[in-house]
Protein backbone atom coordinates (compact mmCIF):
# COMPACT_ATOMS: atom_id res chain seq x y z
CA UNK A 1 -11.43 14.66 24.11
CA UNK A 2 -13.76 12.85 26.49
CA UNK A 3 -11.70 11.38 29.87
CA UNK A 4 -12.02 7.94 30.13
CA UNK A 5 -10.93 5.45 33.01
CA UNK A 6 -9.87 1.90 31.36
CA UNK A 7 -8.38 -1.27 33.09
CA UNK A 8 -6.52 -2.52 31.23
CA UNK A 9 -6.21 -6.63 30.72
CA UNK A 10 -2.12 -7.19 30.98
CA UNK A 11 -2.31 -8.41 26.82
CA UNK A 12 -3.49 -5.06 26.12
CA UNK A 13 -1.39 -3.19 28.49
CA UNK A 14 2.15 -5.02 27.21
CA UNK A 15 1.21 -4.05 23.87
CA UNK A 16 0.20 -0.41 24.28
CA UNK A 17 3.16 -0.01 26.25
CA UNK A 18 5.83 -2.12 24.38
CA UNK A 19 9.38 -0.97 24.35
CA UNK A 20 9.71 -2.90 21.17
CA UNK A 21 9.67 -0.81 17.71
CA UNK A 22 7.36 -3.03 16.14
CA UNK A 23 4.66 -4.30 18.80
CA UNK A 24 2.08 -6.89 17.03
CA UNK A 25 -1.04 -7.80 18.35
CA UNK A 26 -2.36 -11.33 17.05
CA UNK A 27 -5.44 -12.02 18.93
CA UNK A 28 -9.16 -13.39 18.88
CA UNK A 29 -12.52 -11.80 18.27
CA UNK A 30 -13.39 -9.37 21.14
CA UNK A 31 -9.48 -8.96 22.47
CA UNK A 32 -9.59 -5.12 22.47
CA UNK A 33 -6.93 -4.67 19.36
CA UNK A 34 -8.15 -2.22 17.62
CA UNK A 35 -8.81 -0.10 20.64
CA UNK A 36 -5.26 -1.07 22.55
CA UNK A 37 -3.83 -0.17 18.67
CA UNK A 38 -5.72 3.74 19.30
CA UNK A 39 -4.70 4.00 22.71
CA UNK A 40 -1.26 3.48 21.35
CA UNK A 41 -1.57 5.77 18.73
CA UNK A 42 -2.73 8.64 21.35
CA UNK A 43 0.79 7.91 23.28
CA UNK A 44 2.76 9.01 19.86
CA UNK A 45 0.36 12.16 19.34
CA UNK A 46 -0.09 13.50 22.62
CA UNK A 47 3.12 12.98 24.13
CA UNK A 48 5.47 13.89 20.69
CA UNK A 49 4.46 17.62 19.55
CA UNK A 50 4.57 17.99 15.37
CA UNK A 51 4.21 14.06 15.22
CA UNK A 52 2.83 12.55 12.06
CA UNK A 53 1.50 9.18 12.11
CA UNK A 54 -0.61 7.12 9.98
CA UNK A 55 -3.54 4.67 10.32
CA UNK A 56 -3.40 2.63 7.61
CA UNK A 57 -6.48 0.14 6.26
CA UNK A 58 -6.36 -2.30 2.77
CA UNK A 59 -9.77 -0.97 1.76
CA UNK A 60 -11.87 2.58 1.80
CA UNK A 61 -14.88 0.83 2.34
CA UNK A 62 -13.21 -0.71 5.39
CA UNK A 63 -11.62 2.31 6.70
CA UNK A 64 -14.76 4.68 6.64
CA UNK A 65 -17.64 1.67 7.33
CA UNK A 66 -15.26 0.32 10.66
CA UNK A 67 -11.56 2.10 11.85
CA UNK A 68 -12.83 5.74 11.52
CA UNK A 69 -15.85 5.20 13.65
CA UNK A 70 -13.74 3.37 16.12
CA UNK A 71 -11.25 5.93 16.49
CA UNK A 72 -14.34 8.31 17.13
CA UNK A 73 -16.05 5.98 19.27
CA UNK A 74 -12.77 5.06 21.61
CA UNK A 75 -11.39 9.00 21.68
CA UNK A 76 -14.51 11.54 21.43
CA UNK A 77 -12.65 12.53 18.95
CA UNK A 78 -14.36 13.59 15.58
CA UNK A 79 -12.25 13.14 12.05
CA UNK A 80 -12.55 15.44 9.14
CA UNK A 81 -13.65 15.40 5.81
CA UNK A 82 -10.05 14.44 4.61
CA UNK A 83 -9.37 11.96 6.91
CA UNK A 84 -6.90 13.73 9.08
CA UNK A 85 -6.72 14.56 13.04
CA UNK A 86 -4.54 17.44 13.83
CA UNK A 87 -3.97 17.85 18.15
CA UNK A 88 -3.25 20.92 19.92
CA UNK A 89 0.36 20.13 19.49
CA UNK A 90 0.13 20.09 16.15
CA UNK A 91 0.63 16.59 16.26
CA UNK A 92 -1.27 15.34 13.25
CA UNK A 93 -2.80 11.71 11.98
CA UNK A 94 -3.76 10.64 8.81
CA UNK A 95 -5.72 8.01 8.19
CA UNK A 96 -5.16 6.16 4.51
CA UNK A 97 -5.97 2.88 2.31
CA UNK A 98 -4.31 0.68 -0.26
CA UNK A 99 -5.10 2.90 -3.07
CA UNK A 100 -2.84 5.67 -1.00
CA UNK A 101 0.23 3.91 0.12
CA UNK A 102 2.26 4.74 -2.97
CA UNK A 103 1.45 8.91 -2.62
CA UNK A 104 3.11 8.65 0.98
CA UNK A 105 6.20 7.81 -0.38
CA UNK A 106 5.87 10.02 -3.32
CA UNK A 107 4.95 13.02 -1.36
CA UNK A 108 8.15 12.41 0.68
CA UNK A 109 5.88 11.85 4.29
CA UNK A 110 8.70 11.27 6.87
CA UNK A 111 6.54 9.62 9.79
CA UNK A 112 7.43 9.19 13.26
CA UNK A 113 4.07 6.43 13.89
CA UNK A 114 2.00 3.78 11.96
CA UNK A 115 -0.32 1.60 12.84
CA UNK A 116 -1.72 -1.25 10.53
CA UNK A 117 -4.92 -2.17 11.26
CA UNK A 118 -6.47 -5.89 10.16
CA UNK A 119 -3.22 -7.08 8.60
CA UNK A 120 -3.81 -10.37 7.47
CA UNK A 121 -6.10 -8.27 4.50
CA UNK A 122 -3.02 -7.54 3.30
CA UNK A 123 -1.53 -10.38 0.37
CA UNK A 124 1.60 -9.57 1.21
CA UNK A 125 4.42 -7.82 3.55
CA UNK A 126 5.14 -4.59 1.14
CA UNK A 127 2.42 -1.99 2.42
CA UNK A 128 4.75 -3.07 6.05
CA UNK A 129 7.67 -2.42 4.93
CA UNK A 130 6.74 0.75 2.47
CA UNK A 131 5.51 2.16 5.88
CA UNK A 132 8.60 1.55 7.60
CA UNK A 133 10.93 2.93 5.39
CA UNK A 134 9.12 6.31 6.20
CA UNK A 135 9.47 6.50 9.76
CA UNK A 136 12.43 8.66 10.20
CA UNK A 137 10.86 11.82 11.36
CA UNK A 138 12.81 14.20 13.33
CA UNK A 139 10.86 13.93 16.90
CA UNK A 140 11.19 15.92 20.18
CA UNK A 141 9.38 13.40 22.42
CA UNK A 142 8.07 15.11 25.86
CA UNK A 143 9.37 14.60 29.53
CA UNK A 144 6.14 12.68 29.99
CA UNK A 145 6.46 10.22 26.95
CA UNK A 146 10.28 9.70 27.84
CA UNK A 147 9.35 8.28 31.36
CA UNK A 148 7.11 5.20 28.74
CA UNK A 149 10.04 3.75 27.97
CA UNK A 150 8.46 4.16 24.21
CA UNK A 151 10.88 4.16 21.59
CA UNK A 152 10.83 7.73 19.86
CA UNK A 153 9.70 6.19 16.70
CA UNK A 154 7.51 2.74 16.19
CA UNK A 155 5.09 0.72 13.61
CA UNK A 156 2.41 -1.40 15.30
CA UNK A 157 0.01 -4.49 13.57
CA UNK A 158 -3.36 -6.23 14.51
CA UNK A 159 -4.88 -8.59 13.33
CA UNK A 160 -6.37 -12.14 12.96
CA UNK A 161 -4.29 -15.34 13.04
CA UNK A 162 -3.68 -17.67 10.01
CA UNK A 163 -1.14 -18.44 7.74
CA UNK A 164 -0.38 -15.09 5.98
CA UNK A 165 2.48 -12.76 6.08
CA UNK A 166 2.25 -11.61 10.00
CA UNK A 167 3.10 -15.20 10.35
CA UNK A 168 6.00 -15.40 8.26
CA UNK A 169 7.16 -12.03 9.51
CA UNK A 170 6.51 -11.85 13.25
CA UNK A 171 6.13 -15.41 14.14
CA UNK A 172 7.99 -18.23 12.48
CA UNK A 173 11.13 -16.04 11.88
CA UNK A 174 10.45 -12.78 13.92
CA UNK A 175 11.65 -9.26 12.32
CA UNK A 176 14.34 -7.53 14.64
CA UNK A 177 13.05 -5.39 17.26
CA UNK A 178 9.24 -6.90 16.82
CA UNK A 179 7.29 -8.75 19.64
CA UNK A 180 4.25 -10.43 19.08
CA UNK A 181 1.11 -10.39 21.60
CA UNK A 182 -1.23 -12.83 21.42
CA UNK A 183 -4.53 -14.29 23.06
CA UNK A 184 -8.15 -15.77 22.98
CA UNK A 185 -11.29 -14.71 23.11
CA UNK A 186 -11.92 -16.33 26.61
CA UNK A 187 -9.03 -14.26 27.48
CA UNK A 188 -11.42 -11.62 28.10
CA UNK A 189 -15.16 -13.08 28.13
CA UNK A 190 -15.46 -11.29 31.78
CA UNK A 191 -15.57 -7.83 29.43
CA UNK A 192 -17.71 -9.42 26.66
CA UNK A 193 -21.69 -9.76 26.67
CA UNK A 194 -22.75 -13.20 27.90
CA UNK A 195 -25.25 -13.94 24.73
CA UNK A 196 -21.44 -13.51 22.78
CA UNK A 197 -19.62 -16.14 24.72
CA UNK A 198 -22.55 -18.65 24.36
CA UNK A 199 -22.30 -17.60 20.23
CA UNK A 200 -19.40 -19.48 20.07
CA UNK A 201 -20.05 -22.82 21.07
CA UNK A 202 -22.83 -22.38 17.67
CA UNK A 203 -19.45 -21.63 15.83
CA UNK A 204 -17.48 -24.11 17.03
CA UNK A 205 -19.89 -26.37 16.02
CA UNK A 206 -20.97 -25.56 12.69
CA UNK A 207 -17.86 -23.90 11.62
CA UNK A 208 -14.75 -25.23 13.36
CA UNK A 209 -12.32 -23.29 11.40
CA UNK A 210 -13.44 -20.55 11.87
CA UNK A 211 -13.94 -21.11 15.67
CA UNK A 212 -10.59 -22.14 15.66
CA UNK A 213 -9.08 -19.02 13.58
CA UNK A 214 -10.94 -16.22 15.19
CA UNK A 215 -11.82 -17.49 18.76
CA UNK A 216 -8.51 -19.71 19.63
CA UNK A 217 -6.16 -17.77 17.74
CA UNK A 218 -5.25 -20.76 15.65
CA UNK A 219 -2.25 -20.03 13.27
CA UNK A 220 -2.39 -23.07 11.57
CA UNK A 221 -6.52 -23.05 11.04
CA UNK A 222 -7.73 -22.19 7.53
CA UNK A 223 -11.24 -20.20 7.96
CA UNK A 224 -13.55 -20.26 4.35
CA UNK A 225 -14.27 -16.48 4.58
CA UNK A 226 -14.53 -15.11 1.68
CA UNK A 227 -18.02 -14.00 0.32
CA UNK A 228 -17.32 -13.78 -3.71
CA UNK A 229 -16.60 -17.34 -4.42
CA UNK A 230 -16.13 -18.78 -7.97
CA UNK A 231 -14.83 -15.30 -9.29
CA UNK A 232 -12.78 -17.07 -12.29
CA UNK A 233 -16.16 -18.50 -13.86
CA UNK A 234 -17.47 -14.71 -14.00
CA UNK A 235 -14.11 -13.11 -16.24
CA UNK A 236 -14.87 -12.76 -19.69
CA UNK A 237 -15.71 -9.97 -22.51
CA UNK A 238 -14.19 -6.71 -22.35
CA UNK A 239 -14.64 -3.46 -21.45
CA UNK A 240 -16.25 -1.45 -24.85
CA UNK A 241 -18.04 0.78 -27.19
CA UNK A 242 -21.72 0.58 -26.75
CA UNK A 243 -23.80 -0.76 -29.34
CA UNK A 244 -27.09 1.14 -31.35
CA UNK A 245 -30.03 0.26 -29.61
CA UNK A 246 -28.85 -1.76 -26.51
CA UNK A 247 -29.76 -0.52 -22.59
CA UNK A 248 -27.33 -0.12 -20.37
CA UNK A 249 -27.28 0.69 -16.97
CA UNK A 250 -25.19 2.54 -14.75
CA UNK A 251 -24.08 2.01 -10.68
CA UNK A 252 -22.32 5.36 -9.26
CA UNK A 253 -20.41 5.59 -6.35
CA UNK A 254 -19.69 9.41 -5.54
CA UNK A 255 -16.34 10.18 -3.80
CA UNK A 256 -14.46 13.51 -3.47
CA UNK A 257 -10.17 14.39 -2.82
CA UNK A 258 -8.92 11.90 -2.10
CA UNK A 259 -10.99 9.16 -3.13
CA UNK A 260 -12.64 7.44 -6.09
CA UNK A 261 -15.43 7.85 -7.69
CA UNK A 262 -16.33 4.79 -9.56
CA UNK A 263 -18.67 4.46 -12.76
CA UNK A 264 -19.56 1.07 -14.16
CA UNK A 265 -22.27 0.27 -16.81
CA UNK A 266 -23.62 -2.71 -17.64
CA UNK A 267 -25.06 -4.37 -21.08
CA UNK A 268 -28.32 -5.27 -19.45
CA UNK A 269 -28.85 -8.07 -22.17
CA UNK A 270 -25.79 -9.65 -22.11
CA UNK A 271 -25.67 -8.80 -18.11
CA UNK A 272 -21.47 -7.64 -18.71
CA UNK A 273 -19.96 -5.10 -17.43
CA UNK A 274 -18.70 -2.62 -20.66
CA UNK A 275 -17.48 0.54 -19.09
CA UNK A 276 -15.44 0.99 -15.93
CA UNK A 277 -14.05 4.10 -14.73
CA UNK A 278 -12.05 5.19 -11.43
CA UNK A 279 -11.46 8.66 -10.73
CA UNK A 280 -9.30 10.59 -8.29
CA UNK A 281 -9.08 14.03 -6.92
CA UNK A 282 -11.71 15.33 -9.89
CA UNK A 283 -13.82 18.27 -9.04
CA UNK A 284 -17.44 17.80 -8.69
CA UNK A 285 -18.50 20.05 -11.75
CA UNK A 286 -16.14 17.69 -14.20
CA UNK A 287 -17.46 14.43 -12.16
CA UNK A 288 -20.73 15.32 -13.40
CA UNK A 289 -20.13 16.46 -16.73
CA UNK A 290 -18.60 13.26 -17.48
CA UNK A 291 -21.02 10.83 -15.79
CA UNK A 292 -23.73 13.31 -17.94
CA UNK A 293 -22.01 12.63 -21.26
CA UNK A 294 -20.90 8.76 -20.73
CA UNK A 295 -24.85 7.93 -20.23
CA UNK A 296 -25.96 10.01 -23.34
CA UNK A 297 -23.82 7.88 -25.10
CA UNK A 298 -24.51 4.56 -24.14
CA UNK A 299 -27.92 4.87 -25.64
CA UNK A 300 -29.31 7.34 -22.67
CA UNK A 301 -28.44 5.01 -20.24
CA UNK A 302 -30.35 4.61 -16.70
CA UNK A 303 -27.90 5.64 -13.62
CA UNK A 304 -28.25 4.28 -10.23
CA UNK A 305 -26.65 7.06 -8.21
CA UNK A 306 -25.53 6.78 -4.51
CA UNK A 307 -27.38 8.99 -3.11
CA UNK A 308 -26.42 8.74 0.52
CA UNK A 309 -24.94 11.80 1.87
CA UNK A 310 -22.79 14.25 -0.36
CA UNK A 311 -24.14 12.03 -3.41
CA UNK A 312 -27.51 13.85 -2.89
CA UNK A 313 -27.04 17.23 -4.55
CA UNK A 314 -25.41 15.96 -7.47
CA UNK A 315 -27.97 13.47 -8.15
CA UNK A 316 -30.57 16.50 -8.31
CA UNK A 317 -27.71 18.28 -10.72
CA UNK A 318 -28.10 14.68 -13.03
CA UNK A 319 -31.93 14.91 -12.95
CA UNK A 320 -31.73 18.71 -14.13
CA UNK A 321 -29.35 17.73 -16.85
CA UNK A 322 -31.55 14.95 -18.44
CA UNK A 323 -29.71 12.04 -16.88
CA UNK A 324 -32.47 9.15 -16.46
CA UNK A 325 -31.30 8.48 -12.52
CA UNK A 326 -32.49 6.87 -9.54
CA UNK A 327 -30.92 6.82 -6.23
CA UNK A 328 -29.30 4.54 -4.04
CA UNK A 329 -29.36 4.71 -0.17
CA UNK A 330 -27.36 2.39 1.71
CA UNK A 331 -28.19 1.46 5.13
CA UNK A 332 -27.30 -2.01 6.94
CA UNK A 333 -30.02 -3.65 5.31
CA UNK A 334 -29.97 -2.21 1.59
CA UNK A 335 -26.31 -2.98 1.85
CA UNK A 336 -26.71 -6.62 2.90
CA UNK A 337 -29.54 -7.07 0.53
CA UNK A 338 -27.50 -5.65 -2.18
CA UNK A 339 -24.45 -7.81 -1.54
CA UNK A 340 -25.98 -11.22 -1.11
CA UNK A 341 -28.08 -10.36 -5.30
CA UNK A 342 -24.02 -9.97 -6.00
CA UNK A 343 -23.16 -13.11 -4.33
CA UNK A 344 -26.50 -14.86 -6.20
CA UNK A 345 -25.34 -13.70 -9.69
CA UNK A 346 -21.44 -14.65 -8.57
CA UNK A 347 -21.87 -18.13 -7.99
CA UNK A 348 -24.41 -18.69 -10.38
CA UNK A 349 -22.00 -17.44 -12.92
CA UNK A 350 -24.94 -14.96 -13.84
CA UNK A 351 -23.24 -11.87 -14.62
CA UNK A 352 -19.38 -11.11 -16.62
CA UNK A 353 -16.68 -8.34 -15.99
CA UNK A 354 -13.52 -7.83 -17.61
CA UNK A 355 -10.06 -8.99 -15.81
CA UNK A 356 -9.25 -5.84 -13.98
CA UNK A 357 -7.25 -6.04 -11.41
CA UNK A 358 -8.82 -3.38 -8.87
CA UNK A 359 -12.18 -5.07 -9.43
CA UNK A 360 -11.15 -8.39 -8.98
CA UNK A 361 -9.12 -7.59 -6.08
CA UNK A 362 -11.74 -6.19 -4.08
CA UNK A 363 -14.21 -8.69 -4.90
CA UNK A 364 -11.72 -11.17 -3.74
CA UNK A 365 -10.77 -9.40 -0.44
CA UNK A 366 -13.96 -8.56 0.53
């Protein structure tokens, strides 16, 4: 781990530091949460040997694209393959999404930390309190973390404000043993760039809501920020057979243990989607057996394979097995190219997909 000095602002302090069980940090853009949340997190690792905590995140996408880099950006430290950090103390954290939350509690993981990271994601309270009803491990806190003040076991939030659980829970009618921390952006413009602070004066005036939400901490503000908009006019048909002599097309998102590898294929006439398939802990040579035989049978469909990273060999593996495929590398500006054609066929109400609920929740979150 890389040794670094950090002043602290006193927001950030009293919540790294709380006493409290369940410390929540409610704050502006630019406050330092997610790094006083890691700093936290280090307290319950390095100072409790054969700890187990969890860093928990609504989406995948979310947790790999933003909260794993962070944690390797603020620590030094580097995460591996399955998602885990385990210290010299064999203190160990995980770090898991939605999709996960019910495996904890199957697999019987007694946890002495969590941490929650952009709450307000989250529709409702239960991920919270699924988490907390597995924090009774049996610690052995050090000399060191006993002079804290810390209690032995704890569950910390950040997030945004706005009327959504954490409000509800922490604010209007505050859970036992919780304290909420709150404050502005200007709370700490000294530590953020100049060309920032005069951003927000272009918010404030073209969106005040979200100026309001996300720069004044404004419970009561409603921000617009969802991207898929007019979902509802896009549900219709049904997932199905494919038919002699229509194309299809493929998108193929490669994943590997723990998460999901998703196949969808579209009816390129009709522009719906037909098949849809999420798959979990499968090995690679059955992952590509099956994504081989679902395009033979829709009519030799095309497959547009992401080939960024581990996707590579097994696209080469497709082309070798007959699979028409092309590959898809996502950078920042593929990405954002990518997701604005989705948000074009969206509103336009260009494109249908079937009524399930994992699709339609993401597309709604996102």
């Amino acid at each position: 781990m890389q040794e670094k000095r950090i002043e602290l602002e006193k927001f950030q302090s009293d919540f790294i530091f709380s006493p409290q069980k369940f410390p929540v940090f409610v704050a502006g853009w630019g406050t330092g949460k997610t790094m006083s949340a890691i700093y936290r997190a280090l307290l319950y690792t390095k100072g409790i040997p054969n700890n187990l905590g969890v860093i928990f995140r609504k989406t995948f996408r979310s947790l790999a694209d933003s909260t794993l880099k962070d944690f390797e950006k603020y620590t030094g430290l580097r995460v591996s393959s399955d998602r885990t950090i385990t210290y010299p103390n064999n203190s160990t954290i995980l770090f898991r999404h939605l999709d996960e939350i019910d495996s904890i509690n199957q697999q019987n993981i007694n946890l002495g930390w969590f941490y929650i990271e952009q709450a307000e994601e989250l529709e409702t309270d239960r991920e919270f309190f699924m988490l907390l009803g597995r924090l009774r491990r049996d610690v052995a806190p050090s000399k060191e973390f006993l002079k804290l003040g810390l209690r032995a076991r704890s569950g910390w939030v950040i997030g945004n404000a706005g009327d959504t659980w954490l409000k509800k829970v922490f604010k209007d009618n505050p859970l036992p043993g919780s304290v909420l921390i709150e404050a502005t952006t200007y709370d700490n413009q000294h530590n953020l760039p100049k060309d920032f602070i005069e951003n927000l004066s272009l918010i404030e005036q073209k969106r005040p809501e979200i100026y309001k939400q996300y720069v004044l901490n404004d419970w009561e503000a409603k921000a617009d920020t969802v991207v898929f908009k007019n979902i509802v006019r896009c549900i219709g048909g049904g997932l199905r057979e494919p038919v002699p002599g229509r194309r299809y097309i493929f998108g193929i998102d490669l994943a590997k243990s723990q998460d999901w590898t998703v196949i969808i294929g579209f009816d390129t006439a009709s522009k719906e989607l037909v098949y849809f398939k999420r798959i979990q802990q499968e090995n690679w040579s059955l992952q590509k057996r099956r994504i081989i035989l679902t395009c033979k049978r829709y009519n030799d469909a095309e497959a547009v394979i992401d080939a960024t990273g581990l996707g590579d060999p097994i696209f080469e593996d497709l082309i070798r097995a007959g699979v028409r495929a092309r590959p898809f590398k996502f950078t920042a500006q593929s990405k954002e190219d990518l997701l604005e054609r989705l948000l074009v066929a969206i509103e336009g109400g260009r494109i249908k997909f079937p009524a399930i609920d994992e699709l339609i929740t993401e597309l709604k979150s996102f």
